[in-house]
PDB file of N, CA and C in Angstrom:
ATOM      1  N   UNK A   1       0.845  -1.169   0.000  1.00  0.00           N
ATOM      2  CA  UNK A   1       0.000   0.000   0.000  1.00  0.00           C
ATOM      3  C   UNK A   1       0.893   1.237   0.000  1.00  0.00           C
ATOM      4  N   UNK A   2       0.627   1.900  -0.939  1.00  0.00           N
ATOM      5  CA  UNK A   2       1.615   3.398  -1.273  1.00  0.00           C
ATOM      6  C   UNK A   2       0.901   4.403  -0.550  1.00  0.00           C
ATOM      7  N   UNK A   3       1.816   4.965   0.313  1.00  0.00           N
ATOM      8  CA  UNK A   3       0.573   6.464   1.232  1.00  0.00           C
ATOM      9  C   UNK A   3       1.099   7.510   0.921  1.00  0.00           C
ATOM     10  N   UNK A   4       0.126   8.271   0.815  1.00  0.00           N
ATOM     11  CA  UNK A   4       0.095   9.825   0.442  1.00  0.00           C
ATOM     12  C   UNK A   4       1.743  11.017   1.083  1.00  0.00           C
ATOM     13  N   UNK A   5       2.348  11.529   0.293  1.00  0.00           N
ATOM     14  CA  UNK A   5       3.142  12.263   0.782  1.00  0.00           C
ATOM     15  C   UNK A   5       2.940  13.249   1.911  1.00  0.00           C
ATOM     16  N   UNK A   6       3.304  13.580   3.099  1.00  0.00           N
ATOM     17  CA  UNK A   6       3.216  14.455   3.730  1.00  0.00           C
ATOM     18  C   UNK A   6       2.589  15.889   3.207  1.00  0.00           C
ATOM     19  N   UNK A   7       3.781  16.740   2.110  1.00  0.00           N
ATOM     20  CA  UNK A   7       3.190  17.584   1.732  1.00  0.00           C
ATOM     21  C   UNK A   7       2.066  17.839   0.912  1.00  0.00           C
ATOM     22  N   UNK A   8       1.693  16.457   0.197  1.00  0.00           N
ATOM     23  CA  UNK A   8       0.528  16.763  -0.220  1.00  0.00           C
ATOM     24  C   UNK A   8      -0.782  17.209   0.351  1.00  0.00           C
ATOM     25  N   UNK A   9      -0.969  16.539   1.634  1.00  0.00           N
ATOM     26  CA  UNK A   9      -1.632  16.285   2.810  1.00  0.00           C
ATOM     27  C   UNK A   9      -2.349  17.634   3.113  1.00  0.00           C
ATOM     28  N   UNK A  10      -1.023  18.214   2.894  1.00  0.00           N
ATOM     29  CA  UNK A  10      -1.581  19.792   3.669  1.00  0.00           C
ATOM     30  C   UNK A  10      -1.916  21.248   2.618  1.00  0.00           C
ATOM     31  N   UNK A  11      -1.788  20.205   1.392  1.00  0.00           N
ATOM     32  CA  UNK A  11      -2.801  21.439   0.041  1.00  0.00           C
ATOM     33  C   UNK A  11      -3.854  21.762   0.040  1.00  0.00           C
ATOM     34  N   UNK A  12      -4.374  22.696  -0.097  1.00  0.00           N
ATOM     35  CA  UNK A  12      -6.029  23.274  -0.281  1.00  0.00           C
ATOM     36  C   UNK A  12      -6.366  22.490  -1.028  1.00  0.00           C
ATOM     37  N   UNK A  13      -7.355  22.038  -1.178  1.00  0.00           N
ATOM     38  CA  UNK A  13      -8.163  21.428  -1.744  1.00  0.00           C
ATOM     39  C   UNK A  13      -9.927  21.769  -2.203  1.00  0.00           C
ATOM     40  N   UNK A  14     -10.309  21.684  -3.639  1.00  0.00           N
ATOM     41  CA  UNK A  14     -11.734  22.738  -3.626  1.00  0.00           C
ATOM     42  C   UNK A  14     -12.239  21.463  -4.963  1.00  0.00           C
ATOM     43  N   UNK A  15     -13.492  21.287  -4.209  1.00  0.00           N
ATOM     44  CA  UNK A  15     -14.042  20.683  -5.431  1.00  0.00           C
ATOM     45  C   UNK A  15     -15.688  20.678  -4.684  1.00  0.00           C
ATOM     46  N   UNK A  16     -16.367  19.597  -5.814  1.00  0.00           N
ATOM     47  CA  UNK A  16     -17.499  19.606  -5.505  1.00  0.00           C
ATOM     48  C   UNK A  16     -18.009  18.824  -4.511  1.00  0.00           C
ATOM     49  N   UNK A  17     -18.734  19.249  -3.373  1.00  0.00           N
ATOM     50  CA  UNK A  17     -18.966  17.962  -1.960  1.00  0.00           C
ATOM     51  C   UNK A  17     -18.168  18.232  -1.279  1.00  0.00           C
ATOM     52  N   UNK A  18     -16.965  18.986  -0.992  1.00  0.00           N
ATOM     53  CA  UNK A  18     -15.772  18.819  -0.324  1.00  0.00           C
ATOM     54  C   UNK A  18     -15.955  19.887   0.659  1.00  0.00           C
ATOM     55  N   UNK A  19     -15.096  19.816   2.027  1.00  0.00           N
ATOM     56  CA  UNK A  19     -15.390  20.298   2.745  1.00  0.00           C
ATOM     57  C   UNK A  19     -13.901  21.668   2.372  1.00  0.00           C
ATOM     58  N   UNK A  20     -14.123  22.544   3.417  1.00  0.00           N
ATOM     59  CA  UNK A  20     -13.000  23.655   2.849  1.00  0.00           C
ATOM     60  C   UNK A  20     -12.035  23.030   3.797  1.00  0.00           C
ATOM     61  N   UNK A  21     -10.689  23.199   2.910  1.00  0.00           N
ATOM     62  CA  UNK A  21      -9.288  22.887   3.859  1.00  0.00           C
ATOM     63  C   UNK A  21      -7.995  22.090   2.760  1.00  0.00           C
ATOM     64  N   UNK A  22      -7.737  21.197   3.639  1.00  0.00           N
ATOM     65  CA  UNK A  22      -6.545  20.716   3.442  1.00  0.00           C
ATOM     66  C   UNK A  22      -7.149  19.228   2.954  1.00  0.00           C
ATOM     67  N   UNK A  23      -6.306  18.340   2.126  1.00  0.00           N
ATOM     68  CA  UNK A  23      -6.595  17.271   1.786  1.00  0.00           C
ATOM     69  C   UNK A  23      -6.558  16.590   3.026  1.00  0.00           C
ATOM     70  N   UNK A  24      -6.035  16.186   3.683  1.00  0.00           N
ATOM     71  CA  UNK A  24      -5.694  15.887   5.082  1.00  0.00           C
ATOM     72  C   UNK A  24      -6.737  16.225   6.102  1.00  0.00           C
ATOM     73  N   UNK A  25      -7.846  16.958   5.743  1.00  0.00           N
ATOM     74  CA  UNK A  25      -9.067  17.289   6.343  1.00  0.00           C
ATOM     75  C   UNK A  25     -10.593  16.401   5.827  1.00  0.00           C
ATOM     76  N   UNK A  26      -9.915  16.510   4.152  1.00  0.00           N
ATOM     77  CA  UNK A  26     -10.916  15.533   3.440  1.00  0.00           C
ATOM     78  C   UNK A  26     -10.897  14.003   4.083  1.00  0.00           C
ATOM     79  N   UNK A  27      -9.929  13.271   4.477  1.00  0.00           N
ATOM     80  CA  UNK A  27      -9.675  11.887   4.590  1.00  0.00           C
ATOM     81  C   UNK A  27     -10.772  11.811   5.805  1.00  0.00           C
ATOM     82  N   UNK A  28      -9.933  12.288   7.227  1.00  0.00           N
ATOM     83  CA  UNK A  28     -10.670  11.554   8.071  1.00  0.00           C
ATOM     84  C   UNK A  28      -9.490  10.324   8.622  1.00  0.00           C
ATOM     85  N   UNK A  29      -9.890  10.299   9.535  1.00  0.00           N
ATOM     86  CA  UNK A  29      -9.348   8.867  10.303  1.00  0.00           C
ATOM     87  C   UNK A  29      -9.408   7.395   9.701  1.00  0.00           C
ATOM     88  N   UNK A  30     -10.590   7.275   8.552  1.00  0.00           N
ATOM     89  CA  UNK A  30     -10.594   6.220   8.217  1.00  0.00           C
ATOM     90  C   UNK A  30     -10.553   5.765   6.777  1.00  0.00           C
ATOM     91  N   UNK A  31      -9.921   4.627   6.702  1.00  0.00           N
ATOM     92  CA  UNK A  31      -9.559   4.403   5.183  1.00  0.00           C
ATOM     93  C   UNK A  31     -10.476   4.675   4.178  1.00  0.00           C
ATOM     94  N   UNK A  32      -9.861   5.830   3.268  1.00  0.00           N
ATOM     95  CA  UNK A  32     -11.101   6.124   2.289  1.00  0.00           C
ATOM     96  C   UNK A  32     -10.195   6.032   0.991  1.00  0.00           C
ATOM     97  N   UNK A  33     -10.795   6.092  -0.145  1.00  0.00           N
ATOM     98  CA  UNK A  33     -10.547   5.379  -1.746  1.00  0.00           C
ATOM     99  C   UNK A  33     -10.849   6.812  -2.035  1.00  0.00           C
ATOM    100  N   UNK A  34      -9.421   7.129  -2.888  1.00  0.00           N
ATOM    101  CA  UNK A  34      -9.533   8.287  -3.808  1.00  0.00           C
ATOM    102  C   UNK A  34      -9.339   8.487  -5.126  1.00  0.00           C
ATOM    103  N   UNK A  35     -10.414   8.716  -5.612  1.00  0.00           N
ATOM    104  CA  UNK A  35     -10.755   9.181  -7.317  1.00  0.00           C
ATOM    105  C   UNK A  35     -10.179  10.507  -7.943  1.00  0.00           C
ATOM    106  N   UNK A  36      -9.243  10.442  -8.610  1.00  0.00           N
ATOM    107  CA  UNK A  36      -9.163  12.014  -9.609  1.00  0.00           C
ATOM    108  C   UNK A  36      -9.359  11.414 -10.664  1.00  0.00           C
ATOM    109  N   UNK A  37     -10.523  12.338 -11.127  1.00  0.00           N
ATOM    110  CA  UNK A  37     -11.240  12.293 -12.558  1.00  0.00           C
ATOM    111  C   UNK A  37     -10.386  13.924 -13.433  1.00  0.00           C
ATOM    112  N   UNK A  38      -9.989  13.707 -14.727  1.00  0.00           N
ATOM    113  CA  UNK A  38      -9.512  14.223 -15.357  1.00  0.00           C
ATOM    114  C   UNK A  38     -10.376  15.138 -16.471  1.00  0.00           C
ATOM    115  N   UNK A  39     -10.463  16.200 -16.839  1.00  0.00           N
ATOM    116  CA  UNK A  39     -11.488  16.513 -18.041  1.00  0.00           C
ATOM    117  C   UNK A  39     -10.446  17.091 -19.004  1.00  0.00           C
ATOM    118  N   UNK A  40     -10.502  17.018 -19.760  1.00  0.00           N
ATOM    119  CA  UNK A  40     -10.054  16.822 -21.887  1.00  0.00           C
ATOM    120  C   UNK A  40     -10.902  18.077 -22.297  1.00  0.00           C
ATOM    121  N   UNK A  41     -11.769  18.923 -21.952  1.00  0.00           N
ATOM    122  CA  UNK A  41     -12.524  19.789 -22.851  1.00  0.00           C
ATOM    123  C   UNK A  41     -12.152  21.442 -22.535  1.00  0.00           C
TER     124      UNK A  41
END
């Protein structure tokens, strides 16, 4: 299992559903599955 870099952890992060903060705010304590969807247009 490959884990997330430290500094990534602590980037703003803004999308849709998401709460305001740091990626590291999005997770949570418990193992969660992360999707980046890409758009082409």
């Amino acid at each position: 299992m490959k884990k997330i870099p430290a500094e990534l952890l602590e980037r703003a992060v803004d999308g849709v559903n998401l709460e305001p903060g740091t990626l590291r705010a999005q997770l949570g304590r418990t193992p969660t599955l992360l999707v980046f969807l890409r758009h082409f247009g």
